[in-house]
C-alpha atoms as a PDB file:
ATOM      1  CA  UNK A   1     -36.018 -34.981   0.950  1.00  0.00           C
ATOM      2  CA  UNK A   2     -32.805 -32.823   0.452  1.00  0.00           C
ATOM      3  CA  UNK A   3     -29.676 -33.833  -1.633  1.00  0.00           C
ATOM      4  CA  UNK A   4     -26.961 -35.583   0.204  1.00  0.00           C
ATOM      5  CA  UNK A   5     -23.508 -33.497   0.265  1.00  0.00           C
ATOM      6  CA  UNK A   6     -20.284 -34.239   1.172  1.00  0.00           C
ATOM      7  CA  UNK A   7     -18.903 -32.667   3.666  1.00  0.00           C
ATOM      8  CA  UNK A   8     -15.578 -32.219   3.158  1.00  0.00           C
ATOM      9  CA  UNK A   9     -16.148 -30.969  -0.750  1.00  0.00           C
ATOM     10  CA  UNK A  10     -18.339 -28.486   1.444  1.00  0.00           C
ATOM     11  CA  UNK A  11     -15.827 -27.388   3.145  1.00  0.00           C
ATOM     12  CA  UNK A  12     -13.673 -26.656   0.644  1.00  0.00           C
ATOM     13  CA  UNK A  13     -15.817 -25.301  -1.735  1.00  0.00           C
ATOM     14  CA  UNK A  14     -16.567 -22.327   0.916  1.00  0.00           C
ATOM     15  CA  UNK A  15     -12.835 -22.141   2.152  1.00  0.00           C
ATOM     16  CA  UNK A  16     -12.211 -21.571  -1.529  1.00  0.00           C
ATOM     17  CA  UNK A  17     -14.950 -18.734  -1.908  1.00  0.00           C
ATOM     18  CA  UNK A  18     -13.694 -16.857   1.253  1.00  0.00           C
ATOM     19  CA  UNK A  19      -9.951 -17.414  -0.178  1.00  0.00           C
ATOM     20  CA  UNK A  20     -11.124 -15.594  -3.372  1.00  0.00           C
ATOM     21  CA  UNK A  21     -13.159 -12.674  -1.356  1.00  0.00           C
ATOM     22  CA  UNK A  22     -10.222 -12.284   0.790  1.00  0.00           C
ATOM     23  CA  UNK A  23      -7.899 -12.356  -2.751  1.00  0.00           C
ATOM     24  CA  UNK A  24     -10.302  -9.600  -4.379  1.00  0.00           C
ATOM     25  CA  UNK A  25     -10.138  -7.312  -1.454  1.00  0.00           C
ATOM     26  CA  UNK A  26      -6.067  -7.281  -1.375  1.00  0.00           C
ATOM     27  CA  UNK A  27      -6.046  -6.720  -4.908  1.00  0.00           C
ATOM     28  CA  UNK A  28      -8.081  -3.353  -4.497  1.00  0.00           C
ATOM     29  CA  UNK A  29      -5.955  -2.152  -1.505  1.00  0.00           C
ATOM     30  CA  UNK A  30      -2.292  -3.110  -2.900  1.00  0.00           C
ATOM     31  CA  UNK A  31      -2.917  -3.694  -6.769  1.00  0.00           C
ATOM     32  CA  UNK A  32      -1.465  -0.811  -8.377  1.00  0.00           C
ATOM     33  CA  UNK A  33       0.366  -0.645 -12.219  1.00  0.00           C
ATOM     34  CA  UNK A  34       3.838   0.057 -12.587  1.00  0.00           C
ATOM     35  CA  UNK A  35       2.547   3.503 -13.785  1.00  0.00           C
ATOM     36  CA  UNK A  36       0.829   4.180 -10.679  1.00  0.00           C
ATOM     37  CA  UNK A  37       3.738   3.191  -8.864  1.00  0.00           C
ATOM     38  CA  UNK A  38       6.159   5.521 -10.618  1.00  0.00           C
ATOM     39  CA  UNK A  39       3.781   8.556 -10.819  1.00  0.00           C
ATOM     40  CA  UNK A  40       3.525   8.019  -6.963  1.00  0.00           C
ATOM     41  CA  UNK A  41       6.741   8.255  -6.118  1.00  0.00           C
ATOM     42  CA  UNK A  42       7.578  11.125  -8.768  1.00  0.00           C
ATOM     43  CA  UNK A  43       4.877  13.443  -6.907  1.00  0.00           C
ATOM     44  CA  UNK A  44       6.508  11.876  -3.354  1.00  0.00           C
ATOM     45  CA  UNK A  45      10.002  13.220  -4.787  1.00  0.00           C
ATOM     46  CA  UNK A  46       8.436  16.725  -5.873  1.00  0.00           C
ATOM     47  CA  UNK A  47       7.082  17.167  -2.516  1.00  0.00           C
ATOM     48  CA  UNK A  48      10.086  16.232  -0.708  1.00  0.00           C
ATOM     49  CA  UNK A  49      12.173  18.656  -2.800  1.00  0.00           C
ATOM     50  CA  UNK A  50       9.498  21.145  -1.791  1.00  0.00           C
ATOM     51  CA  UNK A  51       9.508  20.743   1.244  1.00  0.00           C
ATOM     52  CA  UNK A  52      13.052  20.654   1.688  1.00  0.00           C
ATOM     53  CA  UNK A  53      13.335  24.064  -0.280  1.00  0.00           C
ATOM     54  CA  UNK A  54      11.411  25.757   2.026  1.00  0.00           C
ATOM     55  CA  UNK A  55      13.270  24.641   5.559  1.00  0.00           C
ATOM     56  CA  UNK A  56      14.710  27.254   7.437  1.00  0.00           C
ATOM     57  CA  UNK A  57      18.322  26.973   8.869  1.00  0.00           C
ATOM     58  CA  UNK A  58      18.957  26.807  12.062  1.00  0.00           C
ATOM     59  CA  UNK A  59      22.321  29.077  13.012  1.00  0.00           C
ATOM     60  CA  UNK A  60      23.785  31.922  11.005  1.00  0.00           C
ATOM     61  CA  UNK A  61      26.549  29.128   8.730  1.00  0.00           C
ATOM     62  CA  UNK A  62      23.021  27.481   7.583  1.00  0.00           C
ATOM     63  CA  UNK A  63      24.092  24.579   9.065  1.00  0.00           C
ATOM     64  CA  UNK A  64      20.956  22.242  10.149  1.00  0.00           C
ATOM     65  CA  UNK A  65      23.023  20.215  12.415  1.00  0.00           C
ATOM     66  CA  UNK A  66      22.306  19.812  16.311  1.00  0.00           C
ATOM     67  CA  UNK A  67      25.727  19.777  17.009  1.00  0.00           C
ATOM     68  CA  UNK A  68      27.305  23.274  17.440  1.00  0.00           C
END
């Protein structure tokens, strides 16, 4: 014969499992270091400034705004 289980311990045993899968998974997507984080946003910073270097201006005062 097979062993007799409860169901509700069932239950929450595999709720508990899925919970931790589901905890795992968000830790590899949006787990980073604080060192991560700040070398991120340096080399976000150095590529705005980059970028921003390069832009050409748009009427002869260099003035980027739509407004004449």
């Amino acid at each position: 014969m097979s062993d007799v289980i409860n169901l509700r311990r069932e239950r929450k045993r595999r709720k508990g499992v899925e919970d931790a899968k589901i905890a795992d998974a968000n830790r590899r997507l949006y787990g980073r270091t604080k060192g991560q984080k700040l070398t991120e946003n340096m080399e976000k910073q150095r590529l705005k400034s980059l970028l921003d270097g390069r832009k050409l201006s748009s009427g002869p005062s260099g003035n980027d705004s739509e407004n004449p």
